[in-house]
C-alpha atoms as a PDB file:
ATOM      1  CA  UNK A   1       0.000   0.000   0.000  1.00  0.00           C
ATOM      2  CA  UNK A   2       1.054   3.439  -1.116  1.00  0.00           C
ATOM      3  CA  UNK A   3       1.854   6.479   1.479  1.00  0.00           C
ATOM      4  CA  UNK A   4      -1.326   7.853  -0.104  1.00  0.00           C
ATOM      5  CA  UNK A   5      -3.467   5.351   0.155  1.00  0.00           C
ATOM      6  CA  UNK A   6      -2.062   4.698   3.773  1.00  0.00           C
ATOM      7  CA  UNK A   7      -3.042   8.418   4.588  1.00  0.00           C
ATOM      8  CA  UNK A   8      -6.098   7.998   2.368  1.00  0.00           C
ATOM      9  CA  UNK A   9      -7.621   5.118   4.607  1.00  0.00           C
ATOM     10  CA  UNK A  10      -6.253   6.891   7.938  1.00  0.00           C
ATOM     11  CA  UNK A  11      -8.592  10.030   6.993  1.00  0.00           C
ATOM     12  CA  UNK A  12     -11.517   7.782   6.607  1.00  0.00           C
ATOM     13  CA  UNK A  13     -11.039   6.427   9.848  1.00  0.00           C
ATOM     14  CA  UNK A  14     -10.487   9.629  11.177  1.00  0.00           C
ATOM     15  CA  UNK A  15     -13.358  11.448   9.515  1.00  0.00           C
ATOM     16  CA  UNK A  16     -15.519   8.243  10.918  1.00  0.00           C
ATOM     17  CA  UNK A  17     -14.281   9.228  14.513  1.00  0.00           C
ATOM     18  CA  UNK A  18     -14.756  13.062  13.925  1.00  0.00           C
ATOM     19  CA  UNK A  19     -18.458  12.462  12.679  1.00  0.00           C
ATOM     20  CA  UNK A  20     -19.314   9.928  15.723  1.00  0.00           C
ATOM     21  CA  UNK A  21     -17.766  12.648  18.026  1.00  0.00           C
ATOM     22  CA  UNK A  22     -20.101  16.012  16.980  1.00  0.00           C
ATOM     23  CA  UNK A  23     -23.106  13.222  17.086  1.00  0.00           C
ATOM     24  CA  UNK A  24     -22.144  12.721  20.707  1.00  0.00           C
ATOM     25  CA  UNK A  25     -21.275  15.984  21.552  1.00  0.00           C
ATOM     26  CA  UNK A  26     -17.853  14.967  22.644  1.00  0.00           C
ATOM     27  CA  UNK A  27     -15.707  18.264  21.683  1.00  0.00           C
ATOM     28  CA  UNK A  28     -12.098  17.477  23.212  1.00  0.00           C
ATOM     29  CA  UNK A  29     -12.401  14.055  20.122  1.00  0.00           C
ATOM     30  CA  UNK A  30     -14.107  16.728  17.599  1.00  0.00           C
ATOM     31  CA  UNK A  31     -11.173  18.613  18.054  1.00  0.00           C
ATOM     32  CA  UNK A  32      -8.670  15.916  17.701  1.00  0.00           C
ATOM     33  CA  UNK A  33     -10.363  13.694  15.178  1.00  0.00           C
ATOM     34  CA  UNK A  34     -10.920  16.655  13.111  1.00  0.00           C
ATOM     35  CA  UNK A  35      -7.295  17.676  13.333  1.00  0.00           C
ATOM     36  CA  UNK A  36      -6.275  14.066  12.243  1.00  0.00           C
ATOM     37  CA  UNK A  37      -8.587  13.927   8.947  1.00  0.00           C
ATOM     38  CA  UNK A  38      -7.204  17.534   8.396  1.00  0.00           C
ATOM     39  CA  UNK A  39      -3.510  16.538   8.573  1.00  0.00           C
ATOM     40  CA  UNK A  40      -4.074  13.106   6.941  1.00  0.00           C
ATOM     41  CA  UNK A  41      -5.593  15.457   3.429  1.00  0.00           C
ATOM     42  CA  UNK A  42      -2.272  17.476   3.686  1.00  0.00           C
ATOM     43  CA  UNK A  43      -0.730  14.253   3.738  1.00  0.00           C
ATOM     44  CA  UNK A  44      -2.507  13.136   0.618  1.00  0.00           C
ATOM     45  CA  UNK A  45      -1.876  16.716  -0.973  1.00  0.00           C
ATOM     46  CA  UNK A  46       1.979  16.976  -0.048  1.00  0.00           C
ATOM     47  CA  UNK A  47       1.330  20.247   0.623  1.00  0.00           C
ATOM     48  CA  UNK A  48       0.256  22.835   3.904  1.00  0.00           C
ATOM     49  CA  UNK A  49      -1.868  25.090   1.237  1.00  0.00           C
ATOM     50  CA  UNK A  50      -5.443  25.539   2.115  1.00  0.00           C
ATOM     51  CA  UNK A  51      -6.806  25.460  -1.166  1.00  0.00           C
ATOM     52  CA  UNK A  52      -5.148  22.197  -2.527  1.00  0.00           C
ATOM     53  CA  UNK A  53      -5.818  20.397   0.552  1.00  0.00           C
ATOM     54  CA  UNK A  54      -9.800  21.283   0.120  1.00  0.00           C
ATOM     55  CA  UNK A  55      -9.249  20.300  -3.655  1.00  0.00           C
ATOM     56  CA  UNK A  56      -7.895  16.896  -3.029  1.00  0.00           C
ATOM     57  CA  UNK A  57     -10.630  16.468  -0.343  1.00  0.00           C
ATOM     58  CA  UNK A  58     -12.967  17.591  -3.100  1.00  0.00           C
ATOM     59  CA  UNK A  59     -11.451  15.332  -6.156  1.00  0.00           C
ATOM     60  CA  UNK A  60      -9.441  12.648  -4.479  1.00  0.00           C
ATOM     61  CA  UNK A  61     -11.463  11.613  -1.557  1.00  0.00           C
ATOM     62  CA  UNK A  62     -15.566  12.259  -1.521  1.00  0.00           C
ATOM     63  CA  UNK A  63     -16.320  13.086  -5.041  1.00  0.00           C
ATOM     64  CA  UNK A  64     -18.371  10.549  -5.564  1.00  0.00           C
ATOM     65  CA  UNK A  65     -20.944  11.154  -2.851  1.00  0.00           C
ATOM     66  CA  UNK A  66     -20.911  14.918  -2.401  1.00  0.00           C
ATOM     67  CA  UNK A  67     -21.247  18.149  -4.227  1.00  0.00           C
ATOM     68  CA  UNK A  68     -17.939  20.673  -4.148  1.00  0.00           C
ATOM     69  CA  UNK A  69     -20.039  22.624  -1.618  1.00  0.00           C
ATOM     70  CA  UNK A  70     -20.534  20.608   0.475  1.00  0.00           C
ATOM     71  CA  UNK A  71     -17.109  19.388   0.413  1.00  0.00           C
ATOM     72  CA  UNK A  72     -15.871  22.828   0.710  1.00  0.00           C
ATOM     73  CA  UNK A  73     -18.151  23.617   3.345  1.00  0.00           C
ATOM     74  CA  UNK A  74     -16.901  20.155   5.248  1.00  0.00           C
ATOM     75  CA  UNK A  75     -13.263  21.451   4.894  1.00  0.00           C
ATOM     76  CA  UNK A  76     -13.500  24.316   6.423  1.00  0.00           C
ATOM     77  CA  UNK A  77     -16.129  22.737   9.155  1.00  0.00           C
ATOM     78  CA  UNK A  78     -12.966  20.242   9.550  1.00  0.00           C
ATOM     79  CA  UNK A  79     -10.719  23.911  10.000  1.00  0.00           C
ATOM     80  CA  UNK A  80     -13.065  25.248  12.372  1.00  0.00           C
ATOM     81  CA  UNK A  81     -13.294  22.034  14.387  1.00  0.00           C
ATOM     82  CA  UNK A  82     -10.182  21.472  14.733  1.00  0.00           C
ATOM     83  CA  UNK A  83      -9.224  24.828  15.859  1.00  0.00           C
ATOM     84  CA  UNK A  84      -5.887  25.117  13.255  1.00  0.00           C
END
């Protein structure tokens, strides 16, 4: 398995986490969950940039189930989240 795909399947898990934490209200894992899917798409990108981070969210990783707004707007929910 690839470094990408490594860091691919790590921000699924991590995403997972992130989601079951904000249904449970459990903001010290919102916070960390959300900063380990966010550094897991830099990962993926090979870059710190904002904007090609959100783009490889948007093309690489949930294309296929959501618009680009809403994957923009889940980026920067991810930002926000994870207080970074």
């Amino acid at each position: 398995m690839s470094e990408k795909d490594e860091a691919r399947s790590r921000f699924y898990s991590y995403y997972e986490r992130y989601l079951d934490a904000r249904h449970h209200m459990e903001e010290p894992e919102i916070q960390r969950y959300a900063m380990m899917s966010l550094v897991q798409i830099h990962l993926i990108s090979g870059s710190s940039d904002q904007a090609k981070a959100a783009e490889v969210m948007r093309n690489e990783l949930m294309s296929e189930l959501f618009s680009e707004d809403q994957i923009l707007e889940m980026y920067q929910t991810l930002r926000k989240h994870s207080t970074i």
